[in-house]
Protein backbone atom coordinates (compact mmCIF):
# COMPACT_ATOMS: atom_id res chain seq x y z
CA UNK A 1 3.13 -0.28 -7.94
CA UNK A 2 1.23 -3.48 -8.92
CA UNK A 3 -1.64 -5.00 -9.05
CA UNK A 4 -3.83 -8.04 -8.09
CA UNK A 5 -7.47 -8.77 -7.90
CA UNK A 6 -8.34 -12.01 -6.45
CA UNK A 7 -11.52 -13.12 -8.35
CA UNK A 8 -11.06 -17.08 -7.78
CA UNK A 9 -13.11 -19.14 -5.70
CA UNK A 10 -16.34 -21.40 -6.54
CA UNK A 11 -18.57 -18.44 -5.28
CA UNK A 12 -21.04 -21.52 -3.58
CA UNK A 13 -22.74 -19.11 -1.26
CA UNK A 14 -24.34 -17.64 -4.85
CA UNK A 15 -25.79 -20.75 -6.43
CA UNK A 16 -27.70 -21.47 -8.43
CA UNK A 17 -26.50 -17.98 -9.92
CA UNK A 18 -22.58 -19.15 -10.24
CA UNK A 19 -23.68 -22.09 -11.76
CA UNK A 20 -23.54 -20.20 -14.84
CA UNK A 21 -20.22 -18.34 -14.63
CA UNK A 22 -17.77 -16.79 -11.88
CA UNK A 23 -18.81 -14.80 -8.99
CA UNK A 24 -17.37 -11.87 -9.68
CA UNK A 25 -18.52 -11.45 -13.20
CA UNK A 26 -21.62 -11.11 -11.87
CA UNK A 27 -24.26 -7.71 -12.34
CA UNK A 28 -23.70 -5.13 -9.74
CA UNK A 29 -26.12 -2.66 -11.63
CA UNK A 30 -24.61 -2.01 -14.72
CA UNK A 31 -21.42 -3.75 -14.74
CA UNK A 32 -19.53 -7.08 -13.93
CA UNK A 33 -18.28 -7.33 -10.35
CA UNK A 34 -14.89 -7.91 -11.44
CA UNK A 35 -15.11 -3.69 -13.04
CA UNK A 36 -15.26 -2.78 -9.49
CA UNK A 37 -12.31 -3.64 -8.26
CA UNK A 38 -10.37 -2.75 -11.75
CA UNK A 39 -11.63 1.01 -10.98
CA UNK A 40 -10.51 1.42 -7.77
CA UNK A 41 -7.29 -0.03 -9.25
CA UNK A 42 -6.89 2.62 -11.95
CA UNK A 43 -7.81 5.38 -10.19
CA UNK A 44 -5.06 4.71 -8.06
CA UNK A 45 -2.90 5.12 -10.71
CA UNK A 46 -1.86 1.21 -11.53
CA UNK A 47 -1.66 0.17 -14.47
CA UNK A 48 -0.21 -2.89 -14.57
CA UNK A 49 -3.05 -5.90 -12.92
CA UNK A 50 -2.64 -9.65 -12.45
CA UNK A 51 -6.17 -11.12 -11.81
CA UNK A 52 -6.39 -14.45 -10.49
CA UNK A 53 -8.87 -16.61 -11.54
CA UNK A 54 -10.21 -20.14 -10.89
CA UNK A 55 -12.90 -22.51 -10.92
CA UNK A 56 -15.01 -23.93 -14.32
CA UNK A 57 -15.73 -20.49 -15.53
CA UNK A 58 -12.18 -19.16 -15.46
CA UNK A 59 -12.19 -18.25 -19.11
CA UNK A 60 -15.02 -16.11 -19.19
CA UNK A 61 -12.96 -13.15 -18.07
CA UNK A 62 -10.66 -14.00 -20.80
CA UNK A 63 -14.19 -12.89 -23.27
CA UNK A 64 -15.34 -9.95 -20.53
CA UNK A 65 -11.91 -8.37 -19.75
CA UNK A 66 -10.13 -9.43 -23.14
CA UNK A 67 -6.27 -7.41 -22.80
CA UNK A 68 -7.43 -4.71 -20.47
CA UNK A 69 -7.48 -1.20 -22.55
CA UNK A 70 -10.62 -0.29 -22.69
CA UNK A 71 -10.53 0.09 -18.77
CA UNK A 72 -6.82 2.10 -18.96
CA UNK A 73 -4.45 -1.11 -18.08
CA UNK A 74 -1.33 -0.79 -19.83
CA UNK A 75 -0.60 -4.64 -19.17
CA UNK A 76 -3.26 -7.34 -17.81
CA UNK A 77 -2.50 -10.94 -16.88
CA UNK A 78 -4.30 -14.32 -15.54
CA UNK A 79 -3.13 -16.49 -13.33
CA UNK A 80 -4.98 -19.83 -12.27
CA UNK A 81 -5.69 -20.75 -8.61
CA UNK A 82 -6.27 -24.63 -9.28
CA UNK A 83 -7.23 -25.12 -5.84
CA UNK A 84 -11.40 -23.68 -5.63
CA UNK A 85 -11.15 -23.15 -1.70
CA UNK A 86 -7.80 -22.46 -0.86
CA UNK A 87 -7.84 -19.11 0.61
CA UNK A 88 -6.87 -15.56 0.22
CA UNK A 89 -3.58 -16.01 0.80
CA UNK A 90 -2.96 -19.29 -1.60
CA UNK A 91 -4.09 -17.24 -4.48
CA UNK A 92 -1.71 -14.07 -3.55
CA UNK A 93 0.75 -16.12 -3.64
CA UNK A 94 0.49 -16.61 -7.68
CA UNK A 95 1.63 -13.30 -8.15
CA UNK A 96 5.51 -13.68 -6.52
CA UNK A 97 6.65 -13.92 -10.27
CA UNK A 98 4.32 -10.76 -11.59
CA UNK A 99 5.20 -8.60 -8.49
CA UNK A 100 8.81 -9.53 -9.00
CA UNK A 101 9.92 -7.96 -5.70
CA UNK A 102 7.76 -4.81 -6.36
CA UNK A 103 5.03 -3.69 -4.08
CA UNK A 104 1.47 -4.65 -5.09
CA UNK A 105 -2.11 -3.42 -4.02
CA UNK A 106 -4.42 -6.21 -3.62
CA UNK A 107 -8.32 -6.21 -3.73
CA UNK A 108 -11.05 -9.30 -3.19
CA UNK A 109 -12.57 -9.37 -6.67
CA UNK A 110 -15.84 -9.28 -4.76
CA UNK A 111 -15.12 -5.85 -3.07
CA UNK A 112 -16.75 -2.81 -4.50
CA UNK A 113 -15.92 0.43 -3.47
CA UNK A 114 -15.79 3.99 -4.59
CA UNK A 115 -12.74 4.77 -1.62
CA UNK A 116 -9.64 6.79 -3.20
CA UNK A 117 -6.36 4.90 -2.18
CA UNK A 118 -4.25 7.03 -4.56
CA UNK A 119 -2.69 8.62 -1.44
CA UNK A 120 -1.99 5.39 0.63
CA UNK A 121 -0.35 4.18 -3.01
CA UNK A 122 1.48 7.11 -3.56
CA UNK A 123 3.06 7.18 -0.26
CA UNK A 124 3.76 3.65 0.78
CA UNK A 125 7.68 2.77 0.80
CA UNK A 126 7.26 -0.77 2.93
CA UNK A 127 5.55 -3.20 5.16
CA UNK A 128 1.89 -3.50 4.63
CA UNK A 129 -0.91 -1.29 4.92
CA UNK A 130 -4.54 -2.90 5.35
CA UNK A 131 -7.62 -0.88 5.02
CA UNK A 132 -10.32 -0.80 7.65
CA UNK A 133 -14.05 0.43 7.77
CA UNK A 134 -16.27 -0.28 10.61
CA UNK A 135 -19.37 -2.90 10.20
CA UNK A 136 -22.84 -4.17 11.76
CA UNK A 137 -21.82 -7.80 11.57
CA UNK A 138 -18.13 -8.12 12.67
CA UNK A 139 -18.60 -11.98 12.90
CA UNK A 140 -18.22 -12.21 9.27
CA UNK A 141 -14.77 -10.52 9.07
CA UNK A 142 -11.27 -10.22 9.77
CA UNK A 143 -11.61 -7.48 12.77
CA UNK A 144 -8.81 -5.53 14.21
CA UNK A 145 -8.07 -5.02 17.35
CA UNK A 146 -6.27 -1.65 18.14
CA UNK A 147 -3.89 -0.54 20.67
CA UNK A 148 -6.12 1.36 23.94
CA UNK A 149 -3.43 3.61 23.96
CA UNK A 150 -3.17 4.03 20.04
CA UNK A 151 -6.03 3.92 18.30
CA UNK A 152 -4.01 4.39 14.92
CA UNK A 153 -2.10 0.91 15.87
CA UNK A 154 -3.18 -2.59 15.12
CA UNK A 155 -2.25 -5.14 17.51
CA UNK A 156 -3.59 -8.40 16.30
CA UNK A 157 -6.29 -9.74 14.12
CA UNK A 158 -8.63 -12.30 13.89
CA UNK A 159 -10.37 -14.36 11.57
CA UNK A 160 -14.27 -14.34 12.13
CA UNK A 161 -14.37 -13.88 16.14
CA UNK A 162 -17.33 -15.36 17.91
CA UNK A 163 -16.55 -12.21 20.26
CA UNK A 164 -15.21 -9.64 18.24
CA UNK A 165 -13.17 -6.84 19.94
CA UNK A 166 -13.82 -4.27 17.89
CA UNK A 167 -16.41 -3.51 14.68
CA UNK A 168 -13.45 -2.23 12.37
CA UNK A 169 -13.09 -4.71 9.25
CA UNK A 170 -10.55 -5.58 7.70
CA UNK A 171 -11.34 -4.81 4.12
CA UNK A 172 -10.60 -6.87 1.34
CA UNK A 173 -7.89 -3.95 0.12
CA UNK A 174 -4.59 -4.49 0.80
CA UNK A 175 -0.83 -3.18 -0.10
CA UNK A 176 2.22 -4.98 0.63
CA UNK A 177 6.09 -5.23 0.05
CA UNK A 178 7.55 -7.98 -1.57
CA UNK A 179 8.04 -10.01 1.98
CA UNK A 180 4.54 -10.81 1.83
CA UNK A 181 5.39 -14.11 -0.97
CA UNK A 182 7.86 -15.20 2.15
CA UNK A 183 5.65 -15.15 4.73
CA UNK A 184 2.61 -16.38 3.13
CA UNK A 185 5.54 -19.65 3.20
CA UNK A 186 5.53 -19.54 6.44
CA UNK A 187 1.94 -20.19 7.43
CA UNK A 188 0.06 -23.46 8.15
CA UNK A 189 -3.18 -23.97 6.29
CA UNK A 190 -5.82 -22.83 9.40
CA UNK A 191 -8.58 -25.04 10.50
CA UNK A 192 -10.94 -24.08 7.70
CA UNK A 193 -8.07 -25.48 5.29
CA UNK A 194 -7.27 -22.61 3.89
CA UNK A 195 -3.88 -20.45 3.88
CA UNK A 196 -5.45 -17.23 5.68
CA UNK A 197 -4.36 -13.55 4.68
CA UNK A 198 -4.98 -12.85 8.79
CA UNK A 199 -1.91 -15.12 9.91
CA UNK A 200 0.21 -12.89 7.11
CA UNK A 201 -1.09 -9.84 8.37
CA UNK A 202 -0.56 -11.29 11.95
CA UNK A 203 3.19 -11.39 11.19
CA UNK A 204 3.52 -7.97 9.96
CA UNK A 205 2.28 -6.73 12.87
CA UNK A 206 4.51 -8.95 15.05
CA UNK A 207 7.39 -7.17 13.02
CA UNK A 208 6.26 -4.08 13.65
CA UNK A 209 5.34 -3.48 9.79
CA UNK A 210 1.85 -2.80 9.19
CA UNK A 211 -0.55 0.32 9.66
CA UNK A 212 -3.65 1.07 9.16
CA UNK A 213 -5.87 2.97 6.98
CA UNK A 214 -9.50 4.01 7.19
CA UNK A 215 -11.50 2.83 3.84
CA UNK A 216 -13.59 6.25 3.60
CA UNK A 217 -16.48 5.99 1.20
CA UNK A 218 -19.35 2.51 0.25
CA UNK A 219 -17.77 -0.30 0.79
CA UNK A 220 -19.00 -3.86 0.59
CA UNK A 221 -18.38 -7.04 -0.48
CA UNK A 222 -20.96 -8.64 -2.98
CA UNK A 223 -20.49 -12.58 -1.85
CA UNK A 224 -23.70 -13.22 -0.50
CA UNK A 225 -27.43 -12.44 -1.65
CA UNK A 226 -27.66 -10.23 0.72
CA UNK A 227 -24.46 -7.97 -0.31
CA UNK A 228 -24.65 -8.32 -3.94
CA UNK A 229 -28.54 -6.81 -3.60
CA UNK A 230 -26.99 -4.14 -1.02
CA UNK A 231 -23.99 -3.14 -3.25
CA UNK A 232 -26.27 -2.78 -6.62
CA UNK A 233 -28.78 -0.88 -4.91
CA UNK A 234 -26.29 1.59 -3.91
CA UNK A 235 -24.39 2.00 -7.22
CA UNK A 236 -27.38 2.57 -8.81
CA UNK A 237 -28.53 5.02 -6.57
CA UNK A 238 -25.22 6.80 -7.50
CA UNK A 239 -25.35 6.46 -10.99
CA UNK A 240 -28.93 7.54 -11.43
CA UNK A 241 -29.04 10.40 -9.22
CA UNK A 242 -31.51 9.08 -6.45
CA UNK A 243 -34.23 10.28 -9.12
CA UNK A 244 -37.54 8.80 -7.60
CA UNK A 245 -38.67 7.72 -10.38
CA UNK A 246 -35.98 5.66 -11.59
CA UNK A 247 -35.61 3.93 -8.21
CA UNK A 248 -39.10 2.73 -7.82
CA UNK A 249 -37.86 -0.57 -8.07
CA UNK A 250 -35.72 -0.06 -5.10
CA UNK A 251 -37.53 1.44 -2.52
């Protein structure tokens, strides 16, 4: 198994803050963004990582990240995404030639987590499997809708609903076979422009090819000001032990 962080993007819901450099290398407590993501990674056993990068700061990972070891990778690559705002699925598809028909587990760059995977790693063989994890504000996600009859079964998806039928995200943690570099072919560029993971994730479902897992454990993405405050509150609750003292400054 493979992987891929997605860590592209102009990150233009953070400025003035990404004027300076890439979203995801910025502070969640202690660390970059981007470690976040590399963790869950690792601890999931993969060692080999393509991250895709993009934008005017693309080469500060090159200076953050430098060849991988000190975080366990055994082999780390960069790929560019020259478009800024092309979606999730446009900069997937710059791994076909690192996945090389293998499967891969994909996270957002901006998704920071402390879920163990390992077992949905270990044990996938094919399809796709996306990760779920209920939320407040389903407007803001890909939401699932699950079968009345199966509540293990996802029947559709979709992007950002107005009405949403159902609070379960879809996370920004994927795994798929090597069919997903076909279909992302396949798919039209939605309204928004962009070549959406949803419609992929739509057609493994229409195959019959794509479960569900829950994400247990924090999970959030750290795109907005409201997130990125949210997520490094909560790691540094964890690292420093909820000690009242040292979390005046969060309370």
């Amino acid at each position: 198994m493979k992987g891929v962080i997605l860590a592209g993007g102009l990150g233009t819901r953070l400025y003035p803050l990404t004027h300076a450099t890439n979203k995801h290398l910025l502070p969640v407590f202690d660390k970059p963004m981007v470690y976040y993501p590399i963790k869950t990674l690792t601890s999931a056993g993969i060692k080999d990582i393509l991250v895709v990068v993009g934008g005017p700061h693309a080469g500060d990972f090159i200076r953050v990240l430098q060849n991988g070891k000190e975080f366990g990778i055994n082999h780390l690559e960069y790929a560019y995404q020259t478009s800024g705002d092309g979606g999730i699925a446009d900069a997937l598809k710059l791994a076909a030639d690192f996945a090389d028909q293998s499967p891969v587990t994909v996270i957002l760059g901006d998704n920071c987590t402390d879920a163990d995977i390992s077992e949905e790693v270990k044990n996938f063989k094919e399809g796709a499997v996306i990760f779920l994890k209920e939320v407040e504000d389903p407007e803001r996600f890909g939401i699932a809708e699950l079968d009345p009859n199966d509540k293990q079964k996802v029947i559709g998806i979709e992007e950002k609903p107005q009405k949403p039928k159902s609070n379960l995200a879809v996370t920004g943690v994927y795994i798929y076979d090597g069919k997903v570099f076909d279909f992302i072919n396949e798919i039209k560029p939605s309204a928004r422009g962009q070549l959406e993971i949803t419609d992929v994730n739509n057609i493994y479902i229409k195959e019959g090819n794509l479960r569900m897992a829950n994400l247990n454990g924090f999970w959030s993405d750290a795109g907005t000001f409201d997130s990125l405050y949210r997520t490094s509150v909560y790691w540094a609750r964890k690292n420093l032990g909820k000690k009242e003292k040292e979390l005046t400054t969060f309370e």
